[in-house]
PDB file of N, CA and C in Angstrom:
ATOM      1  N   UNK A   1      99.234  53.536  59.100  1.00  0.00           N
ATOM      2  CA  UNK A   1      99.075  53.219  60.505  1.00  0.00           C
ATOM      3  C   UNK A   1      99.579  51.802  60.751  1.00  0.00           C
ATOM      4  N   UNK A   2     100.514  51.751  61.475  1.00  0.00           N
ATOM      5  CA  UNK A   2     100.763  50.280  62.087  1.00  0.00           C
ATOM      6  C   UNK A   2      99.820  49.434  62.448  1.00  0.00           C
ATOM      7  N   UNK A   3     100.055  47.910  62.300  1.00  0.00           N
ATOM      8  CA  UNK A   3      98.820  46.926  62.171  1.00  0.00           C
ATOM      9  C   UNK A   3      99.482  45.822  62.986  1.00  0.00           C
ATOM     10  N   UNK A   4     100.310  46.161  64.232  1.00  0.00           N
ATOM     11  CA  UNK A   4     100.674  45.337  64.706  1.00  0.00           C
ATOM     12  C   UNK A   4      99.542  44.850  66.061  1.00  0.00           C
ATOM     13  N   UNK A   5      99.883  43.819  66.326  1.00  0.00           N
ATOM     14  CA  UNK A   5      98.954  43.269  67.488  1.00  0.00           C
ATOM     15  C   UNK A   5      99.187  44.362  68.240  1.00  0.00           C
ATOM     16  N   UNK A   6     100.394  44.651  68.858  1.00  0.00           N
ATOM     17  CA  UNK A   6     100.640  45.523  70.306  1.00  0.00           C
ATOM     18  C   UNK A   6      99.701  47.317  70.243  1.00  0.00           C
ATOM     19  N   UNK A   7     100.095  47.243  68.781  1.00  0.00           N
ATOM     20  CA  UNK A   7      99.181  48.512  68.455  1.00  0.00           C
ATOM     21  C   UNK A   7      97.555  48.620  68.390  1.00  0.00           C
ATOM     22  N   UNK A   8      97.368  47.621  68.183  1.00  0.00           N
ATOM     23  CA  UNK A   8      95.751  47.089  67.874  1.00  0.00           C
ATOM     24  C   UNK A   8      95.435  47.260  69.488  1.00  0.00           C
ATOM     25  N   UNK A   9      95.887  46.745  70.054  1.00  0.00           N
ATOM     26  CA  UNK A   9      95.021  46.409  71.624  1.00  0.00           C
ATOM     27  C   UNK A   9      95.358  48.000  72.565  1.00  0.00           C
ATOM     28  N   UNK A  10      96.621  48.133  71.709  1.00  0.00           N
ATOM     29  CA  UNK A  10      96.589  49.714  72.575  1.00  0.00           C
ATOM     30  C   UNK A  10      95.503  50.379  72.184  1.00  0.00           C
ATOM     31  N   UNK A  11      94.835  50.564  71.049  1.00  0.00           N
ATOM     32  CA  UNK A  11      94.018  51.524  70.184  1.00  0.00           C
ATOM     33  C   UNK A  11      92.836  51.179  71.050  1.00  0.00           C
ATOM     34  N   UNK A  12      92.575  49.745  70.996  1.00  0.00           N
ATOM     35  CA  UNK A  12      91.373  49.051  71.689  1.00  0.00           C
ATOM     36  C   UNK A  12      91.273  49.721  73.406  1.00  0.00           C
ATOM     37  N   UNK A  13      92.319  49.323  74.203  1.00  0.00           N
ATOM     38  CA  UNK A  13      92.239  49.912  75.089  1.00  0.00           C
ATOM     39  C   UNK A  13      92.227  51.800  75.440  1.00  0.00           C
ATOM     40  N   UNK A  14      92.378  52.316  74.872  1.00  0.00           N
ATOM     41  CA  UNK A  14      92.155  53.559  74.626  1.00  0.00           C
ATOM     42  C   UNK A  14      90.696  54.049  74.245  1.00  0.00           C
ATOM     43  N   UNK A  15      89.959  53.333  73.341  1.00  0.00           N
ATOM     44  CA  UNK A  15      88.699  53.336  73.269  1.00  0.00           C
ATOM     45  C   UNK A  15      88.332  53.101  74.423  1.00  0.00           C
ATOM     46  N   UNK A  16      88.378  52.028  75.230  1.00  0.00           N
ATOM     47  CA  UNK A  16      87.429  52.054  76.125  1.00  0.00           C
ATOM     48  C   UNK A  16      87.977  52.886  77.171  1.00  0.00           C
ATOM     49  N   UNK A  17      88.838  53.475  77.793  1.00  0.00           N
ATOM     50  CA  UNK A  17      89.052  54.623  78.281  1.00  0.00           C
ATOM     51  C   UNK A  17      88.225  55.742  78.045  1.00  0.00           C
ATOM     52  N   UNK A  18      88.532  56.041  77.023  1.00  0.00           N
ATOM     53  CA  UNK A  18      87.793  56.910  75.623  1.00  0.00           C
ATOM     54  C   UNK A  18      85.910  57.170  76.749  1.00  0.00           C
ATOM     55  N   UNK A  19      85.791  56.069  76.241  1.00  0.00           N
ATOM     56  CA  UNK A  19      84.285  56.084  76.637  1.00  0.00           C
ATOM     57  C   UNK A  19      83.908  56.094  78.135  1.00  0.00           C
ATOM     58  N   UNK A  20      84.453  55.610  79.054  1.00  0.00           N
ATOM     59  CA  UNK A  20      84.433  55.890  80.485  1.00  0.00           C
ATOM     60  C   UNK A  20      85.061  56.956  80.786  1.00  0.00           C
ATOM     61  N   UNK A  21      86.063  57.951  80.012  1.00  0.00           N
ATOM     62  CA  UNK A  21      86.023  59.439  80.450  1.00  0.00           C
ATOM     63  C   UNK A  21      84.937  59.795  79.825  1.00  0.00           C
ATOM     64  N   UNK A  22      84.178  59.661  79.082  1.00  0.00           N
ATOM     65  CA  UNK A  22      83.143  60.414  78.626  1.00  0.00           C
ATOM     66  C   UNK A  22      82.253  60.382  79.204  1.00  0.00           C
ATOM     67  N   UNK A  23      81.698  59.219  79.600  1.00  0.00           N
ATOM     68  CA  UNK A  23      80.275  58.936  80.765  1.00  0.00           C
ATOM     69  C   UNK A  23      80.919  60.211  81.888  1.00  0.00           C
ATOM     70  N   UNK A  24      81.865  59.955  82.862  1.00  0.00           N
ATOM     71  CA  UNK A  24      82.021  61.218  83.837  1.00  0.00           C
ATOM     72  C   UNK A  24      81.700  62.476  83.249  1.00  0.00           C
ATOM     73  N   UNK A  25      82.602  62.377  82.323  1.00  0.00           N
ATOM     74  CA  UNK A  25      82.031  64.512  81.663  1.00  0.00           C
ATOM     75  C   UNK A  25      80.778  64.503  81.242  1.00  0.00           C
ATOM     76  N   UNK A  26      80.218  63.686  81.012  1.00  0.00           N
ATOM     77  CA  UNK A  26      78.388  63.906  80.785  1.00  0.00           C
ATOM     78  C   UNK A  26      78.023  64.038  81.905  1.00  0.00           C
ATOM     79  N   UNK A  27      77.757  63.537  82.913  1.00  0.00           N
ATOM     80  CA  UNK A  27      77.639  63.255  84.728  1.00  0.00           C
ATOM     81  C   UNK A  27      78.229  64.680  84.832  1.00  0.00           C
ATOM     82  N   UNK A  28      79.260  64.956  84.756  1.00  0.00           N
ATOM     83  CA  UNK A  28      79.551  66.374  85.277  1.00  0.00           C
ATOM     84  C   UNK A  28      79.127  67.710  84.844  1.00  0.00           C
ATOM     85  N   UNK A  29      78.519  67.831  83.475  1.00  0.00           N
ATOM     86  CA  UNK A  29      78.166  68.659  82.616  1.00  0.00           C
ATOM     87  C   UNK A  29      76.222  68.887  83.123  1.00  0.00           C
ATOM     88  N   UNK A  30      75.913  67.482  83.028  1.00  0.00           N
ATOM     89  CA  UNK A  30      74.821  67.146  83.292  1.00  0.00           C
ATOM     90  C   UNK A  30      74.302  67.900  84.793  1.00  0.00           C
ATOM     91  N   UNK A  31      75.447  67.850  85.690  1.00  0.00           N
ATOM     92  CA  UNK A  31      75.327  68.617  87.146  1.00  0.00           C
ATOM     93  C   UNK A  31      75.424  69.655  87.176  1.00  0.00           C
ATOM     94  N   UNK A  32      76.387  70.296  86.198  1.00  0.00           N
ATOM     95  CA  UNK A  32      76.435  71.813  85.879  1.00  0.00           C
ATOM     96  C   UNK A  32      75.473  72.539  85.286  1.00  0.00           C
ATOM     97  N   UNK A  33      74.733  72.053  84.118  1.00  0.00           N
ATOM     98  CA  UNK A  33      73.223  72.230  84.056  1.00  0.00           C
ATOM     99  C   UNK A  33      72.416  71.933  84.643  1.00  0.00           C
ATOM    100  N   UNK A  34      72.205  71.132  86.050  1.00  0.00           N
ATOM    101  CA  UNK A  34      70.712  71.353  86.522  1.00  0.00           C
ATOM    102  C   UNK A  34      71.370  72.406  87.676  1.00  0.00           C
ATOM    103  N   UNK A  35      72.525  72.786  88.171  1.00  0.00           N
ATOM    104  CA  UNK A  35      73.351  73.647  88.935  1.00  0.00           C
ATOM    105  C   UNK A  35      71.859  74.908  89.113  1.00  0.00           C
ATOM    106  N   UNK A  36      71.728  75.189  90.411  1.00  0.00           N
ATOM    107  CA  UNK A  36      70.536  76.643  90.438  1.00  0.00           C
ATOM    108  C   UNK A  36      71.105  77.689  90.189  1.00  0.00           C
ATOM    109  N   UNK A  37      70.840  78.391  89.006  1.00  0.00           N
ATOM    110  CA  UNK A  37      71.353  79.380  88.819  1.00  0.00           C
ATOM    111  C   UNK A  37      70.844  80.565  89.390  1.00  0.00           C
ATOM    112  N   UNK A  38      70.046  80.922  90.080  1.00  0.00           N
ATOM    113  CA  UNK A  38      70.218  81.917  91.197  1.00  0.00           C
ATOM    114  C   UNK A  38      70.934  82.262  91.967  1.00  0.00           C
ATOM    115  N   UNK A  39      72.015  81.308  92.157  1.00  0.00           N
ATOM    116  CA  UNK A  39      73.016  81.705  93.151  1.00  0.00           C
ATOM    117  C   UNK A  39      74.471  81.914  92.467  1.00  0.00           C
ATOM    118  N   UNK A  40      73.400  82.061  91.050  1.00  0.00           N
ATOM    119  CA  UNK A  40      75.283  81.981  89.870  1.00  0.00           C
ATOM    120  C   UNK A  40      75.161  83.627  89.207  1.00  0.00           C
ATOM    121  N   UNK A  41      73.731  84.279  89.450  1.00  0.00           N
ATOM    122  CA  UNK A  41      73.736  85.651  88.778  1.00  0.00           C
ATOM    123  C   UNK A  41      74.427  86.681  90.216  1.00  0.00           C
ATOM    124  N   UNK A  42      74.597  87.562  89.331  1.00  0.00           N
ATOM    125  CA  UNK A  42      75.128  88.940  89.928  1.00  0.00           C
ATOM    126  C   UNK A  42      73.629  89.755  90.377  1.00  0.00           C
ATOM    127  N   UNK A  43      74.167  90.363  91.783  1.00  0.00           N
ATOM    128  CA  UNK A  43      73.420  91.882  92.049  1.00  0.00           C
ATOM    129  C   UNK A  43      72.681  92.553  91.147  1.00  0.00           C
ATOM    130  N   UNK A  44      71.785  92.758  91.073  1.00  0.00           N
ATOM    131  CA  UNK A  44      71.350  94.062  90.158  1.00  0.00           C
ATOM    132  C   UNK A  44      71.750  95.201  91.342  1.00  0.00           C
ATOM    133  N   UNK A  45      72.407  96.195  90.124  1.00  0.00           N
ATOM    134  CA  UNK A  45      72.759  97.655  91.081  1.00  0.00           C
ATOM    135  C   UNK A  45      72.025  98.314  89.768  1.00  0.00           C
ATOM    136  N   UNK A  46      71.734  99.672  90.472  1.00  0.00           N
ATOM    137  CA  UNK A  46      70.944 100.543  89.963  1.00  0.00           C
ATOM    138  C   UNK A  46      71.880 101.891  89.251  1.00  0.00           C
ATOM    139  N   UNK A  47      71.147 102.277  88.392  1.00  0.00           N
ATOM    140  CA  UNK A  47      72.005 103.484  88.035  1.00  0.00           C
ATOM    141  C   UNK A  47      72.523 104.705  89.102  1.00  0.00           C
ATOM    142  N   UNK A  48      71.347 104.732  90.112  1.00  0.00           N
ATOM    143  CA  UNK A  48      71.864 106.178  91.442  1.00  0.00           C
ATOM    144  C   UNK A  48      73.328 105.058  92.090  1.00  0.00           C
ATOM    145  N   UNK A  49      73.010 104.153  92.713  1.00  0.00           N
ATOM    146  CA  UNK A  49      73.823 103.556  92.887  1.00  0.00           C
ATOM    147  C   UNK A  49      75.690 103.828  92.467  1.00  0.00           C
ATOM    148  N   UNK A  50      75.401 103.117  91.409  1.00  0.00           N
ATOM    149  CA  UNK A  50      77.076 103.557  90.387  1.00  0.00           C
ATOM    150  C   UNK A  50      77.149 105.025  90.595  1.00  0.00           C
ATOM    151  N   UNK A  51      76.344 105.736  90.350  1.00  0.00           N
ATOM    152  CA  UNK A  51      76.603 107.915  90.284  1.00  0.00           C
ATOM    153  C   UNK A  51      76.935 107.833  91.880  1.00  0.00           C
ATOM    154  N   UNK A  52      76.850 107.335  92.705  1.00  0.00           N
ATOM    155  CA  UNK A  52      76.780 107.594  94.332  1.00  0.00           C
ATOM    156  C   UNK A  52      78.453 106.787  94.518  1.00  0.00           C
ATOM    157  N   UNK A  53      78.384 105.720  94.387  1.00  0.00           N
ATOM    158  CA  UNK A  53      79.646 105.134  94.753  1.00  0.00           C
ATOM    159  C   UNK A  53      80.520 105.687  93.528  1.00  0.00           C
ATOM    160  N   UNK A  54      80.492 106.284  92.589  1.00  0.00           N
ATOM    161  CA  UNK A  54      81.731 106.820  92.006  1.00  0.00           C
ATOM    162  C   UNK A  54      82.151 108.497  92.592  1.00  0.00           C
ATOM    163  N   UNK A  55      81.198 108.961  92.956  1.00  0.00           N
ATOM    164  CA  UNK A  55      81.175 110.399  93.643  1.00  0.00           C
ATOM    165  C   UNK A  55      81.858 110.347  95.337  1.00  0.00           C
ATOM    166  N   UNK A  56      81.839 109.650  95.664  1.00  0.00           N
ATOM    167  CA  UNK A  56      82.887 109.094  96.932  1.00  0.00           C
ATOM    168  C   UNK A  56      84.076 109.548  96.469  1.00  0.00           C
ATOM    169  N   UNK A  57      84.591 109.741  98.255  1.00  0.00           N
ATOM    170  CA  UNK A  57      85.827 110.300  97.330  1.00  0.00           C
ATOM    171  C   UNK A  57      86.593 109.251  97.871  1.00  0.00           C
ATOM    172  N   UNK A  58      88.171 109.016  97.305  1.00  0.00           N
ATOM    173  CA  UNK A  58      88.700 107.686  97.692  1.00  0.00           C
ATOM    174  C   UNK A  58      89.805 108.070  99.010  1.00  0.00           C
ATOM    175  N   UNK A  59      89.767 106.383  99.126  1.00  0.00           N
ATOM    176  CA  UNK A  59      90.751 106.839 100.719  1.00  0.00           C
ATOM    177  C   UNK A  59      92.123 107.663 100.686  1.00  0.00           C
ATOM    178  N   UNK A  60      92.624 108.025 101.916  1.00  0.00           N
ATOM    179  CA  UNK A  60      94.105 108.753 101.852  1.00  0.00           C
ATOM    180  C   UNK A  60      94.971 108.032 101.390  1.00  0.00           C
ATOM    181  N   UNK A  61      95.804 109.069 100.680  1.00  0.00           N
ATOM    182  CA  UNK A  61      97.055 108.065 100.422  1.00  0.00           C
ATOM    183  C   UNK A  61      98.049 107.338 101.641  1.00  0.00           C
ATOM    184  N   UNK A  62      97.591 107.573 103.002  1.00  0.00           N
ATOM    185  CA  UNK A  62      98.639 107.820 103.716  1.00  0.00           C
ATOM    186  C   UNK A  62      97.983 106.220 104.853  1.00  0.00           C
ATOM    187  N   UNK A  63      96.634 106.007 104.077  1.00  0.00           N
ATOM    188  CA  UNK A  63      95.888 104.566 104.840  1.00  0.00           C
ATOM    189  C   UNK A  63      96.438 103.500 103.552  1.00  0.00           C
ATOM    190  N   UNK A  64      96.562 104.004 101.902  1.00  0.00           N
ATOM    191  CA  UNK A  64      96.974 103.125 101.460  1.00  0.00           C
ATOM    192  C   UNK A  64      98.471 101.909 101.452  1.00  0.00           C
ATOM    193  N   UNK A  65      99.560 103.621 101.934  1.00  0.00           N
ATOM    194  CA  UNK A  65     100.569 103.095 101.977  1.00  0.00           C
ATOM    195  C   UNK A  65     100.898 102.109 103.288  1.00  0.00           C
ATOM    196  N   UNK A  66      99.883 102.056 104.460  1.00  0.00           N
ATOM    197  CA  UNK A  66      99.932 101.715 105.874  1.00  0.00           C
ATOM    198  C   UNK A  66      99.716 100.239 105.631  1.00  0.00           C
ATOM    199  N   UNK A  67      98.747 100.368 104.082  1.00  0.00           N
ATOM    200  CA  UNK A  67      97.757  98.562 103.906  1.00  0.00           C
ATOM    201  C   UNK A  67      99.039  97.831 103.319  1.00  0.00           C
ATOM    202  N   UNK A  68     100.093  98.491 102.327  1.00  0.00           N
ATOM    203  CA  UNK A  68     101.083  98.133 102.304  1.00  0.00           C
ATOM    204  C   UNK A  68     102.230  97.132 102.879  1.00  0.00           C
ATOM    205  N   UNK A  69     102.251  98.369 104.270  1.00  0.00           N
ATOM    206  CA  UNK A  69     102.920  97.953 105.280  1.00  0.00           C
ATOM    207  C   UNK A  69     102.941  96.392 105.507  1.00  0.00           C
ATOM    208  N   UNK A  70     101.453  96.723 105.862  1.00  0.00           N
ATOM    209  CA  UNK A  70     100.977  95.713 106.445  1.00  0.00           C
ATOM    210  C   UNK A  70     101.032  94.053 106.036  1.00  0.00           C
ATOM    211  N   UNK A  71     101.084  94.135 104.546  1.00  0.00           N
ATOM    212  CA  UNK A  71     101.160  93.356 103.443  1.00  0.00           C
ATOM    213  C   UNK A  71     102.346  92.496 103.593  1.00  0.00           C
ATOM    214  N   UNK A  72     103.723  93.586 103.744  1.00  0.00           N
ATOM    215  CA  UNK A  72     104.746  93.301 103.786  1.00  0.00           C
ATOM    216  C   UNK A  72     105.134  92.805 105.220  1.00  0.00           C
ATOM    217  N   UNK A  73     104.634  92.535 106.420  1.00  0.00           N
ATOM    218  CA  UNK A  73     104.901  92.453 107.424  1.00  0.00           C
ATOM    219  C   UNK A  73     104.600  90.782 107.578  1.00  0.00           C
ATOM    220  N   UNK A  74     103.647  90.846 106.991  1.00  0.00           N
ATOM    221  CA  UNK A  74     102.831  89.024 106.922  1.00  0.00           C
ATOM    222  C   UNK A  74     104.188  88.046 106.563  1.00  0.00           C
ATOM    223  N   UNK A  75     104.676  86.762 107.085  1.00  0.00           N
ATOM    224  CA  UNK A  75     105.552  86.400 106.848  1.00  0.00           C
ATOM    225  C   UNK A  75     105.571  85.498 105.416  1.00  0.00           C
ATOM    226  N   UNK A  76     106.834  85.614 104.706  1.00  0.00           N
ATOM    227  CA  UNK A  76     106.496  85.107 103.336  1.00  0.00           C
ATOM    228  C   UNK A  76     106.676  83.428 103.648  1.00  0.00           C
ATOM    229  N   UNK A  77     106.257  82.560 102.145  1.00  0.00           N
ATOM    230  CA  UNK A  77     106.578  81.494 102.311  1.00  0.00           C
ATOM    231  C   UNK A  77     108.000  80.382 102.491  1.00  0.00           C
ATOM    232  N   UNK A  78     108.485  79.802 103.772  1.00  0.00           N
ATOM    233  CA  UNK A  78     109.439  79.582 104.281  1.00  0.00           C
ATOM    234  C   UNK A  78     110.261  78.582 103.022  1.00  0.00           C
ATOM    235  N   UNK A  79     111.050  78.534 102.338  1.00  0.00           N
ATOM    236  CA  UNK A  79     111.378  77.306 101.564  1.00  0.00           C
ATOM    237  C   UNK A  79     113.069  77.709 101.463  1.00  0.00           C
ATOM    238  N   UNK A  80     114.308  76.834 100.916  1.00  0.00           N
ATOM    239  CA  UNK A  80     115.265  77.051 101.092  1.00  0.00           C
ATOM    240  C   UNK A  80     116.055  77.866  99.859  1.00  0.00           C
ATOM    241  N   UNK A  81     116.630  78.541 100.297  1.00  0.00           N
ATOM    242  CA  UNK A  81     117.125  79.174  99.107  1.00  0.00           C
ATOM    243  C   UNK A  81     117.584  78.382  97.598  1.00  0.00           C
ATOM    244  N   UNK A  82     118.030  77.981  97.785  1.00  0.00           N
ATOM    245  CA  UNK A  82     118.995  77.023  97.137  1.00  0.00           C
ATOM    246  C   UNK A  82     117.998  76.120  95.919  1.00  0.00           C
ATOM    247  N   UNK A  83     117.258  75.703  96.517  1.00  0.00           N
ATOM    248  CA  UNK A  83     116.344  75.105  95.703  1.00  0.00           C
ATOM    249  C   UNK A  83     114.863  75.212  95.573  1.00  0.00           C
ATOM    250  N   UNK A  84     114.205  74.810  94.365  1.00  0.00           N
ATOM    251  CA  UNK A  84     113.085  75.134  94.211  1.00  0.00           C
ATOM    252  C   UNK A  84     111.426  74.549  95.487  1.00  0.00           C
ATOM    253  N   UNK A  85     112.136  73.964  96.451  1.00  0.00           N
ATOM    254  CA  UNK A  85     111.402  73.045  96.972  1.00  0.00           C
ATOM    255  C   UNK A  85     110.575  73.695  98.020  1.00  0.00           C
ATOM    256  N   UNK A  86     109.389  73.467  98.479  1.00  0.00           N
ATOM    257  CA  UNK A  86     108.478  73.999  99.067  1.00  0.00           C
ATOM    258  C   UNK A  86     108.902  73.865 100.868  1.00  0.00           C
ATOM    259  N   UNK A  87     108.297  73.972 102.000  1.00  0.00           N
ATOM    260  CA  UNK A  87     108.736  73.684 103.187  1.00  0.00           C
ATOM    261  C   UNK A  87     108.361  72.365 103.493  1.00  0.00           C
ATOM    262  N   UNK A  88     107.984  71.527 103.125  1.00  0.00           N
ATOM    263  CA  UNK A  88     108.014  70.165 103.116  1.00  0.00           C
ATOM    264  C   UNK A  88     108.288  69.066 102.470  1.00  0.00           C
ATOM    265  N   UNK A  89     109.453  70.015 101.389  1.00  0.00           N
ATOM    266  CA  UNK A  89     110.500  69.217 100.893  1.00  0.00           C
ATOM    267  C   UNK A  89     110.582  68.595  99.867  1.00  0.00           C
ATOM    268  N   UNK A  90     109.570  69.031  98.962  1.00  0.00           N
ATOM    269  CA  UNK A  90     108.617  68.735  97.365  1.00  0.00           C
ATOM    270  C   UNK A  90     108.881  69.328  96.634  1.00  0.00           C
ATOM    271  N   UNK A  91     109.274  69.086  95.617  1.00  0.00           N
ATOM    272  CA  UNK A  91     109.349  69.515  94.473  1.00  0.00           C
ATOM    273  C   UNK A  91     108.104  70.216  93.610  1.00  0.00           C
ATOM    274  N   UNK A  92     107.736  71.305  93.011  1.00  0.00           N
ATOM    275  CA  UNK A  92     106.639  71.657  92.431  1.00  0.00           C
ATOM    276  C   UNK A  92     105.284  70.143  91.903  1.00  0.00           C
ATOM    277  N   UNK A  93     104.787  70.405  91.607  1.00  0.00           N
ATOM    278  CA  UNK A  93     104.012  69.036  90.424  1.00  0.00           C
ATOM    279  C   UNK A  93     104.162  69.369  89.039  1.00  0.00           C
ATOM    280  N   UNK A  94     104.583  70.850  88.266  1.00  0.00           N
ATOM    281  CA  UNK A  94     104.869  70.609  87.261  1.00  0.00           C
ATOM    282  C   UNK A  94     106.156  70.457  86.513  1.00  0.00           C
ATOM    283  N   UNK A  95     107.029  70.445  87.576  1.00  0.00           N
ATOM    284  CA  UNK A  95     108.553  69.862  87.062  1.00  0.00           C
ATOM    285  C   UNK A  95     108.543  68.432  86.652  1.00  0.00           C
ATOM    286  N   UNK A  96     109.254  67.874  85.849  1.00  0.00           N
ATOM    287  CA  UNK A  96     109.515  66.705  85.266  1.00  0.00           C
ATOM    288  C   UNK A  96     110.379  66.184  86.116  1.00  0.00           C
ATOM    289  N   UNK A  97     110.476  64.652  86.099  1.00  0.00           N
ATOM    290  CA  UNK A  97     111.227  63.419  86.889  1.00  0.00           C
ATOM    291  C   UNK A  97     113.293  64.085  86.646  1.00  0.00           C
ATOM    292  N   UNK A  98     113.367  64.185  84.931  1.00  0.00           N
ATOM    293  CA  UNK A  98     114.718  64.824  85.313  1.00  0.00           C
ATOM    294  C   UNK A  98     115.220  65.975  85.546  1.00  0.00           C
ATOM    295  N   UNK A  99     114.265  67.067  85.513  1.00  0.00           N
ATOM    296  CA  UNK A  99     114.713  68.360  85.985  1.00  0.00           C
ATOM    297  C   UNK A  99     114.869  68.147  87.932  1.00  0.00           C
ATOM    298  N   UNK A 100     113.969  67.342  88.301  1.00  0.00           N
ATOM    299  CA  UNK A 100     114.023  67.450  89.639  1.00  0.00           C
ATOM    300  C   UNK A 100     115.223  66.348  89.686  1.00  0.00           C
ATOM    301  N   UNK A 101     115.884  65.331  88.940  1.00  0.00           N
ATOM    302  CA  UNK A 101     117.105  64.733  89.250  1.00  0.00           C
ATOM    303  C   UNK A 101     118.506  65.609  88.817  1.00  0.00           C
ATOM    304  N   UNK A 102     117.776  66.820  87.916  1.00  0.00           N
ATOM    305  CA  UNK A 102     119.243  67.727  87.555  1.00  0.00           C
ATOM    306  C   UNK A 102     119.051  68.385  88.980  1.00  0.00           C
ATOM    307  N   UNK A 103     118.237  69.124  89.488  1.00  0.00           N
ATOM    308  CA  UNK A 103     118.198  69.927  90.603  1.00  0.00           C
ATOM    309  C   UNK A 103     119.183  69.324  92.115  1.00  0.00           C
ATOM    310  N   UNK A 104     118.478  67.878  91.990  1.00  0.00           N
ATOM    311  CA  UNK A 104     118.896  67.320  93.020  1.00  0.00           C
ATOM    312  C   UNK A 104     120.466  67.541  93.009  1.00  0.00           C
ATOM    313  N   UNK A 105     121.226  67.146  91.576  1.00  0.00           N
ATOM    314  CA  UNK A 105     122.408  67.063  91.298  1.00  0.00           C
ATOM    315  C   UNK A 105     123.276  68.296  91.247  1.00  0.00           C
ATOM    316  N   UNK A 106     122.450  69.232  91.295  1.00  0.00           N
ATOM    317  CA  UNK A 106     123.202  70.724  91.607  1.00  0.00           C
ATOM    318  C   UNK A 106     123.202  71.239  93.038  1.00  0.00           C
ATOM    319  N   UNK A 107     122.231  70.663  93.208  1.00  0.00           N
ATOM    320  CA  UNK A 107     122.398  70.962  95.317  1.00  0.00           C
ATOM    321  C   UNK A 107     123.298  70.303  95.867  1.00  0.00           C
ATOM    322  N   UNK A 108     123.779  69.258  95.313  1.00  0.00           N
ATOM    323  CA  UNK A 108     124.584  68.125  96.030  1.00  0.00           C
ATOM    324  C   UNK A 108     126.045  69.062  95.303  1.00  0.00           C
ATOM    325  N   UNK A 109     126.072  69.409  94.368  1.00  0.00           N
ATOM    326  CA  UNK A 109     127.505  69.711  93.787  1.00  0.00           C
ATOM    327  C   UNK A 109     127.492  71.162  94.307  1.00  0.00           C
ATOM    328  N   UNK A 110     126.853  71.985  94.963  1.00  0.00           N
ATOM    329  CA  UNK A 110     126.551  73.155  95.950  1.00  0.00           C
ATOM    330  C   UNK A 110     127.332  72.787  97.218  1.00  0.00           C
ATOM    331  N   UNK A 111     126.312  71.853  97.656  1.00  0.00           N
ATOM    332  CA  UNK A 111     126.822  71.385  98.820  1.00  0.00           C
ATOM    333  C   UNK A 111     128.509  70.897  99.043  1.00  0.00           C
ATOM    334  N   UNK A 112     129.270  70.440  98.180  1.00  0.00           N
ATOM    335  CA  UNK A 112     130.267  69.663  98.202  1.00  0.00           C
ATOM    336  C   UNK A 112     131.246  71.170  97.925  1.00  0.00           C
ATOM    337  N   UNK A 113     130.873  72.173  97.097  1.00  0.00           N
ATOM    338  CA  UNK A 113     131.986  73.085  97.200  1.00  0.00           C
ATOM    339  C   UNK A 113     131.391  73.796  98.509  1.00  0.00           C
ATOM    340  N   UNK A 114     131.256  73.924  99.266  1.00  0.00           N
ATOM    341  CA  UNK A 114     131.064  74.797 100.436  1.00  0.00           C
ATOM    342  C   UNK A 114     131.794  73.899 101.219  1.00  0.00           C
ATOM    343  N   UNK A 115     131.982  72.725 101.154  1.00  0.00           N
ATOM    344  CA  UNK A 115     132.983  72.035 102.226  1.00  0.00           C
ATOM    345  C   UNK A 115     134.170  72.035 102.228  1.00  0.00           C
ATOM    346  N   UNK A 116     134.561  72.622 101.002  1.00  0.00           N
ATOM    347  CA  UNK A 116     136.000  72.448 100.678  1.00  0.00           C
ATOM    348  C   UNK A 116     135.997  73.534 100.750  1.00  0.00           C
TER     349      UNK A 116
END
């Protein structure tokens, strides 16, 4: 292991990072256990129950294909063809600094043959 000063104080500062992320995840863990868990369990359903709702019979095929429709009618999300960018002109958050400077650099070299 390197024993240089610059390395020493990085290590140092990392510890104490170290330990002030840890105080939060105790604080947060700590909230998640006193969390009321009554409002974290499931329904009890009964056995007639399940025999009753599986004996139903299921909807038409002819309401499923309509929910379809319907699905497809909703307008999708507006963004430009060309590039990966959202409608307000952003780049994802998990692309990297140079994939979004290669991107940039292929829209622009897009752009320049369509003029000619």
């Amino acid at each position: 292991m390197a024993k240089s000063i610059r390395s020493k104080s990085k290590r140092k500062f990392r510890a104490v990072k170290r330990t002030k992320s840890l105080k939060k995840m105790k604080d947060e863990l700590q909230n998640i256990a006193n969390f009321d868990v009554k409002l974290v369990t499931l329904p009890f359903v009964t056995r007639n129950e399940l025999l009753t709702a599986s004996r139903q019979e299921p909807p038409p095929i002819s309401d499923l294909e309509d929910q379809g429709q319907k699905d497809q009618a909703e307008p999708m999300e507006t963004s430009k063809a060309m590039s990966i960018r959202n409608e307000h002109g952003s780049y994802p958050v998990w692309m990297n600094k140079r994939e979004r400077k290669r991107q940039i650099r292929l829209y622009r070299m897009k752009k320049r043959s369509k003029r000619r």
